[in-house]
N, C-alpha and C. Protein backbone atom coordinates (compact mmCIF):
# COMPACT_ATOMS: atom_id res chain seq x y z
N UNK A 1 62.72 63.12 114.62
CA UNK A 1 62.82 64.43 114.00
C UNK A 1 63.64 64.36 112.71
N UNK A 2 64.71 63.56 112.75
CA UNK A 2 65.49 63.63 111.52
C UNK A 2 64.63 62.76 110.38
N UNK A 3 64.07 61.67 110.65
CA UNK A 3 63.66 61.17 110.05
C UNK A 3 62.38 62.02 109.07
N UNK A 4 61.39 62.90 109.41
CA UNK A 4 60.97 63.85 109.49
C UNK A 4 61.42 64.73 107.80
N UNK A 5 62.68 65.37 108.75
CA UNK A 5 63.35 66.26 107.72
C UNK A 5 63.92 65.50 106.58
N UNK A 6 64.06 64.51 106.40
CA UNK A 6 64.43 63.62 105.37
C UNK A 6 63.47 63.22 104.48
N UNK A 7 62.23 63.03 105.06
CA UNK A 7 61.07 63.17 104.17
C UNK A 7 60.61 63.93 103.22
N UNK A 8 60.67 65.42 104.22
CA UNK A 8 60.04 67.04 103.56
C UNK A 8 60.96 67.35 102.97
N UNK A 9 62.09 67.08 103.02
CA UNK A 9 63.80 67.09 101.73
C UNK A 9 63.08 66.06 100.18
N UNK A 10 63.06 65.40 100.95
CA UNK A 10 62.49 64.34 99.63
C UNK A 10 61.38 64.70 98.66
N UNK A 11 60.33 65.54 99.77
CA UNK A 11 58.78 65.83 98.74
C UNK A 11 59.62 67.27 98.07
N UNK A 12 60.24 68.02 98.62
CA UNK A 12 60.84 69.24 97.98
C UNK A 12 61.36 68.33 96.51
N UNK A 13 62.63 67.96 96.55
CA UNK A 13 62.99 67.30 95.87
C UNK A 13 62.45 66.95 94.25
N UNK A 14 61.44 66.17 95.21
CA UNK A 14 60.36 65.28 93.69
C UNK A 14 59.55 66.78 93.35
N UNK A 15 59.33 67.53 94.12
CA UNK A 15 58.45 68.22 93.36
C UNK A 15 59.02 69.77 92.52
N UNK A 16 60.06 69.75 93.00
CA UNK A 16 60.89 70.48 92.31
C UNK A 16 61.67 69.86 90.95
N UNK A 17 61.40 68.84 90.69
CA UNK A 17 62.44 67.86 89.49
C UNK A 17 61.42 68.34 88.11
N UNK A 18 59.91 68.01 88.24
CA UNK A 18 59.20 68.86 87.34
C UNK A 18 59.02 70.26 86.55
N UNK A 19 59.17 70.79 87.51
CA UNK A 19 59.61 72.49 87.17
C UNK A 19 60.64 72.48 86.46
N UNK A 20 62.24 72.12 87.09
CA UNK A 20 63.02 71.90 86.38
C UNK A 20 62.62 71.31 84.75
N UNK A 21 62.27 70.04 84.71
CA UNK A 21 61.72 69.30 83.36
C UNK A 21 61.42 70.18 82.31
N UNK A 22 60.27 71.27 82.89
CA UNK A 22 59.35 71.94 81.92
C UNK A 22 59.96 73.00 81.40
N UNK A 23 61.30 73.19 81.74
CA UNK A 23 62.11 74.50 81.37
C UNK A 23 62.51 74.27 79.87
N UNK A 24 62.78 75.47 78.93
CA UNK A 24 62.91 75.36 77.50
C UNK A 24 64.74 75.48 77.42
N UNK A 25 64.80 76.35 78.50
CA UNK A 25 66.35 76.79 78.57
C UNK A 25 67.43 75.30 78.80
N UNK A 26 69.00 75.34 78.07
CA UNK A 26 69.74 74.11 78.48
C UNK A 26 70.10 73.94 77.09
N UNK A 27 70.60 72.38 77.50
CA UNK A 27 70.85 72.30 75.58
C UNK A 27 69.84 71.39 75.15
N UNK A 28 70.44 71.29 73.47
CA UNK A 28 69.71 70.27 72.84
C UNK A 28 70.13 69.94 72.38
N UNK A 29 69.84 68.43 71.45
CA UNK A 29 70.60 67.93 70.69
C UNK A 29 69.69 68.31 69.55
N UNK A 30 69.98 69.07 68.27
CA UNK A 30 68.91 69.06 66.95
C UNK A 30 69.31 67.49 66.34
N UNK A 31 67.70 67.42 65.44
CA UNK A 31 67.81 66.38 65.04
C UNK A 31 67.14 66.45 63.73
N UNK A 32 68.05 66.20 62.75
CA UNK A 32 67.30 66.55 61.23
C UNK A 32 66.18 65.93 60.70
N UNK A 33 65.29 66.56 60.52
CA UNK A 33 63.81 65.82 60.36
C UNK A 33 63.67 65.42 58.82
N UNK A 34 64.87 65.63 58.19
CA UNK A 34 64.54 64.37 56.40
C UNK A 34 65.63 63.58 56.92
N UNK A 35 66.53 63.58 57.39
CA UNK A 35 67.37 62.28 57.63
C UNK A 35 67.37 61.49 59.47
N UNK A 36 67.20 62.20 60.07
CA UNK A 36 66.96 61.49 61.67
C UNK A 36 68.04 61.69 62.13
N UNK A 37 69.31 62.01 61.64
CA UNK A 37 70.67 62.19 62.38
C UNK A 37 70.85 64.09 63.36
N UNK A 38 71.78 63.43 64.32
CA UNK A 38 71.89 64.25 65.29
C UNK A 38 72.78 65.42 64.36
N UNK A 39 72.36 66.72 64.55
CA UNK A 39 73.24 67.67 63.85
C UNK A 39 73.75 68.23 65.07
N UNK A 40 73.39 68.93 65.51
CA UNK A 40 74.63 69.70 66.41
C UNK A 40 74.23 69.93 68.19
N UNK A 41 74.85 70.41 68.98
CA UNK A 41 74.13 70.79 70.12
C UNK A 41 73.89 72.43 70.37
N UNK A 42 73.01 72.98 70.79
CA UNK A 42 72.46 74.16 70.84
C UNK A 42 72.29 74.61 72.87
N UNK A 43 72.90 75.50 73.04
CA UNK A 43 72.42 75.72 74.25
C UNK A 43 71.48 77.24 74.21
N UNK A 44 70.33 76.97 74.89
CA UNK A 44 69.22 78.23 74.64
C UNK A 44 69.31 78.87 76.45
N UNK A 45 69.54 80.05 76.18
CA UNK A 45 69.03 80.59 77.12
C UNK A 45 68.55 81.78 77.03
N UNK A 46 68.23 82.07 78.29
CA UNK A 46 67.64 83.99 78.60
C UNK A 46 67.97 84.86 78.57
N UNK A 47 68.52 85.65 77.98
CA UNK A 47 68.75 86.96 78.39
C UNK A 47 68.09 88.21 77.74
N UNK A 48 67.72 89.22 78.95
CA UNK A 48 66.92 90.18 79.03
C UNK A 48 65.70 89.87 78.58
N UNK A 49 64.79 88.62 79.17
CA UNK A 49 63.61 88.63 79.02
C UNK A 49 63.25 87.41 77.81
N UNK A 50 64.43 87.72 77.16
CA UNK A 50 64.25 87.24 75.82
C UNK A 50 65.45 85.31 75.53
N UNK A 51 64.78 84.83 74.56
CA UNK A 51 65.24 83.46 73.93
C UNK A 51 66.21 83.92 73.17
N UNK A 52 67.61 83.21 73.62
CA UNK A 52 68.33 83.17 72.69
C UNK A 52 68.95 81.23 72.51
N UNK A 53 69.57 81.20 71.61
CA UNK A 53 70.23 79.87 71.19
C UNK A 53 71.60 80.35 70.48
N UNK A 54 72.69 79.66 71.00
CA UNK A 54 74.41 79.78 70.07
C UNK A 54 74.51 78.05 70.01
N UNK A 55 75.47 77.38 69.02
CA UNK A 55 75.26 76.09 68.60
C UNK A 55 76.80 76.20 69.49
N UNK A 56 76.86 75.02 70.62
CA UNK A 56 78.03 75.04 71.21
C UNK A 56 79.18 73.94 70.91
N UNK A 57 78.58 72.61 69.97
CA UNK A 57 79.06 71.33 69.37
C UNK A 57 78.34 70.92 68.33
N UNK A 58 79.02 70.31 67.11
CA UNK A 58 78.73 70.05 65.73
C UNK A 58 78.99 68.59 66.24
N UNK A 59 77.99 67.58 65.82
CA UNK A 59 77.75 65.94 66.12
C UNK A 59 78.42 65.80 64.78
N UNK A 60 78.27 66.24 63.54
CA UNK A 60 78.11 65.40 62.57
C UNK A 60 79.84 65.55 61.75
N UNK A 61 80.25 63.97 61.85
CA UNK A 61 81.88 63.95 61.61
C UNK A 61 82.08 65.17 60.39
N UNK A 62 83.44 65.33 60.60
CA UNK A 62 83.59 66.09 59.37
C UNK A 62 83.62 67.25 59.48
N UNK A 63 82.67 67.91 60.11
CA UNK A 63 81.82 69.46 59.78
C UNK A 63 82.22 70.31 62.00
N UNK A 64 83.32 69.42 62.20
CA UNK A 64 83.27 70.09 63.41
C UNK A 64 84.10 71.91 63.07
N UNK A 65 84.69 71.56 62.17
CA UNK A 65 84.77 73.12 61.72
C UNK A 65 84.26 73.59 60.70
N UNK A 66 83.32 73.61 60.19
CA UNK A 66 82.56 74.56 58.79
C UNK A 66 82.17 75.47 59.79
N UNK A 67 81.93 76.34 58.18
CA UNK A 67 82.11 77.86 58.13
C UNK A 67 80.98 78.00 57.12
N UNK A 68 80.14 79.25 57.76
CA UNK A 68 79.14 79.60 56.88
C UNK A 68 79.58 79.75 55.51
N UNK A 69 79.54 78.94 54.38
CA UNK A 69 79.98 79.61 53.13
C UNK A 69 79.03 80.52 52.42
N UNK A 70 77.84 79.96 52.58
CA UNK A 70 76.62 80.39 51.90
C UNK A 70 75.97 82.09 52.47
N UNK A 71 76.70 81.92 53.44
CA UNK A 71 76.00 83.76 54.23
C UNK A 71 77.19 84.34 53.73
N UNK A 72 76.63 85.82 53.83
CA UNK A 72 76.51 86.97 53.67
C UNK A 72 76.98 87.95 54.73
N UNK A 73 77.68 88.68 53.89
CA UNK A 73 77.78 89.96 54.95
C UNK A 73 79.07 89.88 56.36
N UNK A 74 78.56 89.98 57.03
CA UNK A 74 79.46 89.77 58.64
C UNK A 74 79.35 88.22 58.86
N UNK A 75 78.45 87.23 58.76
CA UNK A 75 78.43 85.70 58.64
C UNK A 75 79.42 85.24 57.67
N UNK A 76 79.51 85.60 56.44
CA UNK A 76 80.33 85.11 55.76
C UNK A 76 81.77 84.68 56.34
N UNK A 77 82.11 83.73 55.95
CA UNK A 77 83.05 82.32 56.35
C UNK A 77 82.97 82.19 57.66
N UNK A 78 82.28 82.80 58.73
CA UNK A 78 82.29 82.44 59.92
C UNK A 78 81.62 81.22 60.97
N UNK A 79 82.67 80.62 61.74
CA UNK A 79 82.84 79.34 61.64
C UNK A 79 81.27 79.01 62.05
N UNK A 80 80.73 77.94 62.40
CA UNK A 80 78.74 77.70 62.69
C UNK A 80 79.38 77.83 64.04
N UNK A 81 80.10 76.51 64.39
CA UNK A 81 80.60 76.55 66.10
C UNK A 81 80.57 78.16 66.83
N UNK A 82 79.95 77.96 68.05
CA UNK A 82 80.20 78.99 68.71
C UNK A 82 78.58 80.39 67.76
N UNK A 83 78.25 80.29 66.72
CA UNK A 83 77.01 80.80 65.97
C UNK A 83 76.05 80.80 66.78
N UNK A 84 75.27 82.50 66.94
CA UNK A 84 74.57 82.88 67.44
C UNK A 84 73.35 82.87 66.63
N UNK A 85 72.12 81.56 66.83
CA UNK A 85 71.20 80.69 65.71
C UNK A 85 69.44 81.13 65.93
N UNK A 86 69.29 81.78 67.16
CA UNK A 86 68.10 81.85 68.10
C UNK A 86 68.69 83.48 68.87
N UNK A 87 67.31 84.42 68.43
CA UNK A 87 67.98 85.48 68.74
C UNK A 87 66.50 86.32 69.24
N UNK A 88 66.86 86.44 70.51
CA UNK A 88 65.21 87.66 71.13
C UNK A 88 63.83 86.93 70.63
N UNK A 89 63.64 85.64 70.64
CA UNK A 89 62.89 84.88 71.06
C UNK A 89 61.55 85.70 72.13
N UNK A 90 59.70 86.01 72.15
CA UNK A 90 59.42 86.13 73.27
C UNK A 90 58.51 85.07 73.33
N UNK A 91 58.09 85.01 75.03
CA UNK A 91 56.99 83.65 75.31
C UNK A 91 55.57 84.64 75.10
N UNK A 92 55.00 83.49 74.97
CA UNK A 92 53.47 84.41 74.47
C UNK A 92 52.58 83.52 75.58
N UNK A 93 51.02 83.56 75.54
CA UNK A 93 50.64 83.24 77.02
C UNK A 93 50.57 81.87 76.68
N UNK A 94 50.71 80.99 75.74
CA UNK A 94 50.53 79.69 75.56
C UNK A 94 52.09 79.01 75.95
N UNK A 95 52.72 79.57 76.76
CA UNK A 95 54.28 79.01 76.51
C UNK A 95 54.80 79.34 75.58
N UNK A 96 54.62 79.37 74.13
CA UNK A 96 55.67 78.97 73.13
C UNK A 96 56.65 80.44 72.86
N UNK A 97 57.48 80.21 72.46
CA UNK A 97 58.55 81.39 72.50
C UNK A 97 58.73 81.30 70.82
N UNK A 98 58.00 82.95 70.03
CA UNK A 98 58.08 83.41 69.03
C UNK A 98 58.85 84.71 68.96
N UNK A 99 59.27 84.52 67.71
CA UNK A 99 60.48 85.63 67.20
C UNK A 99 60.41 85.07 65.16
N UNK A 100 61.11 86.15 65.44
CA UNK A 100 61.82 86.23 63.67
C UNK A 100 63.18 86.07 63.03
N UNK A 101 64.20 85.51 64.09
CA UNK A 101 65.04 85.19 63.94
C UNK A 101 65.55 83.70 64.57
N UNK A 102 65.23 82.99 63.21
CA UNK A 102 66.08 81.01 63.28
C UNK A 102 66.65 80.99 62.41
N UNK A 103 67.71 81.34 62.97
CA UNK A 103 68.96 81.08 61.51
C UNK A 103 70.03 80.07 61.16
N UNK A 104 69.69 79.19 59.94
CA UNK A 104 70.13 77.84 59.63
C UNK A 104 71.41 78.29 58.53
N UNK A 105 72.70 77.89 59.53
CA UNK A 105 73.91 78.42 58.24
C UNK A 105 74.05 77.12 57.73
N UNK A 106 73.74 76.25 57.50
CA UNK A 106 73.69 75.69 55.96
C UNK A 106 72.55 75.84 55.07
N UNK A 107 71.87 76.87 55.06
CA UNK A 107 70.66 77.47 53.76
C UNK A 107 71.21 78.74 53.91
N UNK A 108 71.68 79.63 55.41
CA UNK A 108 72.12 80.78 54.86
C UNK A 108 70.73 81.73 54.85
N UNK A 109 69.50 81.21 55.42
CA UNK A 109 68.69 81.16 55.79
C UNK A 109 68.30 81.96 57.48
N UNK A 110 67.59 83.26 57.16
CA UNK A 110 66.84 83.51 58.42
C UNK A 110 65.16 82.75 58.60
N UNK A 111 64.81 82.53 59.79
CA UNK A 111 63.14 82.00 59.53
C UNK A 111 62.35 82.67 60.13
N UNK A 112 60.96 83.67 60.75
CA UNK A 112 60.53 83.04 61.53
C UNK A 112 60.01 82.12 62.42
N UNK A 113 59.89 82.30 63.83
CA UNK A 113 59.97 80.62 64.35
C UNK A 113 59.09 80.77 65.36
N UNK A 114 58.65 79.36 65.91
CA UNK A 114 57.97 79.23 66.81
C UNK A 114 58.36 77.95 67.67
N UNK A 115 58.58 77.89 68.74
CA UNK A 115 59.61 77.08 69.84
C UNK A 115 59.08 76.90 70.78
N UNK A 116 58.71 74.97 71.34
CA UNK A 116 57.95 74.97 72.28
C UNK A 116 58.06 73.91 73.16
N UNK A 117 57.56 73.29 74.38
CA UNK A 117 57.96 72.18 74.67
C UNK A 117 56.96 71.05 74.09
N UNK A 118 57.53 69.88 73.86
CA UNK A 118 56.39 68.64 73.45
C UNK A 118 55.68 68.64 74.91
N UNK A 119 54.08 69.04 74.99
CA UNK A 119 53.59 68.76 75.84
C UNK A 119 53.36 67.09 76.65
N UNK A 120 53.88 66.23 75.71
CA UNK A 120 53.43 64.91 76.02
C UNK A 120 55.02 64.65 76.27
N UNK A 121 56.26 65.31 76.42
CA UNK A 121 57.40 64.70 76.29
C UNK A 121 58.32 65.83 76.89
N UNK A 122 58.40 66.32 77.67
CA UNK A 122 59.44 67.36 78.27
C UNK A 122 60.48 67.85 77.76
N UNK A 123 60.93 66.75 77.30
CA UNK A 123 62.49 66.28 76.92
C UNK A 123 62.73 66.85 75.11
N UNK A 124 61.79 66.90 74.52
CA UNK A 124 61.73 67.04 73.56
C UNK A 124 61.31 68.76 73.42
N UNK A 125 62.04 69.00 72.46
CA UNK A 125 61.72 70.46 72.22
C UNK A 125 61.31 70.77 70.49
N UNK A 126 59.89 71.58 70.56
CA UNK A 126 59.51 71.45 68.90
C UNK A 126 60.18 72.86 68.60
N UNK A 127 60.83 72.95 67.61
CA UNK A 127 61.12 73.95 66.98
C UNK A 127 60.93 74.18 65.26
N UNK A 128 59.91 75.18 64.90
CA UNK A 128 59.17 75.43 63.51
C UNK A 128 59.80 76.66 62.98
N UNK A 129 60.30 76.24 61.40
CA UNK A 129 60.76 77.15 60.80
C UNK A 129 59.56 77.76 59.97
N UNK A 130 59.12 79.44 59.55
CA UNK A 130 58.16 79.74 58.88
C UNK A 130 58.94 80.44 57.99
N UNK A 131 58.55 80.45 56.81
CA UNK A 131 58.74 80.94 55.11
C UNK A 131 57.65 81.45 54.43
N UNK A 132 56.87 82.20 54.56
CA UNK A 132 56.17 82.62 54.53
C UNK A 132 54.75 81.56 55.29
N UNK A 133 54.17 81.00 54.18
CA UNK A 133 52.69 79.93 54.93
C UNK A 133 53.70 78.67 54.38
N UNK A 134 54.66 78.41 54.34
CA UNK A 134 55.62 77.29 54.65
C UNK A 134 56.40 76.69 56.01
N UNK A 135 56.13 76.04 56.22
CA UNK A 135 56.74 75.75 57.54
C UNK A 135 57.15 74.43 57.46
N UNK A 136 58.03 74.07 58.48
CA UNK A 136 59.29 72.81 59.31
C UNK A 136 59.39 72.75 60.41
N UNK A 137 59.22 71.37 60.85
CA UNK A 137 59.39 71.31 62.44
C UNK A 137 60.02 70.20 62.70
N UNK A 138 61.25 70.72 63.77
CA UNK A 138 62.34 69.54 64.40
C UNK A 138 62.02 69.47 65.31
N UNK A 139 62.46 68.14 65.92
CA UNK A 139 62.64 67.82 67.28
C UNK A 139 63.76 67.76 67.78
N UNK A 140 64.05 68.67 68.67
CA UNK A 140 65.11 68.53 69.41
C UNK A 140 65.26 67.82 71.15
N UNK A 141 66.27 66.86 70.96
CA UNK A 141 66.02 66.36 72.48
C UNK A 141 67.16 66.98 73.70
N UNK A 142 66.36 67.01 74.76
CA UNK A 142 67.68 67.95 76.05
C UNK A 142 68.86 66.88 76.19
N UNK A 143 69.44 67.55 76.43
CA UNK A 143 70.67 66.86 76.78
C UNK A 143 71.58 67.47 77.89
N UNK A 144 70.75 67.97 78.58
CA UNK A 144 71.33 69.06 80.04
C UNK A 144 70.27 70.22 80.62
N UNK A 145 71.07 70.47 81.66
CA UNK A 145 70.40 71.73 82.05
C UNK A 145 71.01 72.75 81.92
């Protein structure tokens, strides 16, 4: 019998590790797509339905305290750390989670965006900045749940 329950623990297990995988929510590490270096970590989550992202660690020496210089308004000099970057995000029926607010404080820059998982790579998260019929796309890799 125990032997049994140690099994059906196990298939739970494995088949629950996938689900987990396919989730968008957790952190990431961004990764700058003209130079390849790790910029900061981002944790995305849910609330009320909706995608959000705040940047919770700056990778790149130096810059663990900058401050928006370039924004405006209520952003102005306020530090990136702790910056609320991903804001009311929704999923549409293809998965991907669209909104109009990706905001990059070193351009100082709002985008619309479009945010999704690499279907061939779990782990990887695409995230596209739009400028009008201009667009950018990073890869960001998880680094938690």
């Amino acid at each position: 019998m125990e032997k049994s329950k140690l099994i059906l623990y196990g298939l739970i297990v494995l088949l629950a590790w996938p689900s987990y995988a396919q989730n968008v929510f957790g952190t990431w590490k961004t990764i700058d797509d003209r130079t390849g270096n790790p910029k900061a970590i981002i944790n995305i989550y849910k609330e009320d339905g909706l995608m959000h992202g705040q940047v919770v660690e700056i990778l790149e020496e130096g810059r663990e305290d900058a401050v928006c210089t370039k924004c405006e308004g209520d952003r102005q000099g306020e530090p990136i750390l702790g910056m609320k970057i991903i804001e009311g995000l929704e999923k549409n029926d293809k998965g991907e989670w669209k909104g109009s607010t990706l905001f990059d404080p070193e351009q100082a820059m709002t985008f619309r965006c479009k945010i999704w998982l690499n279907p061939e790579n779990p782990d990887e998260l695409k995230v596209r900045g739009y400028l009008a019929f201009i667009y950018r796309t990073q890869t960001w890799i998880r680094v938690g749940g």
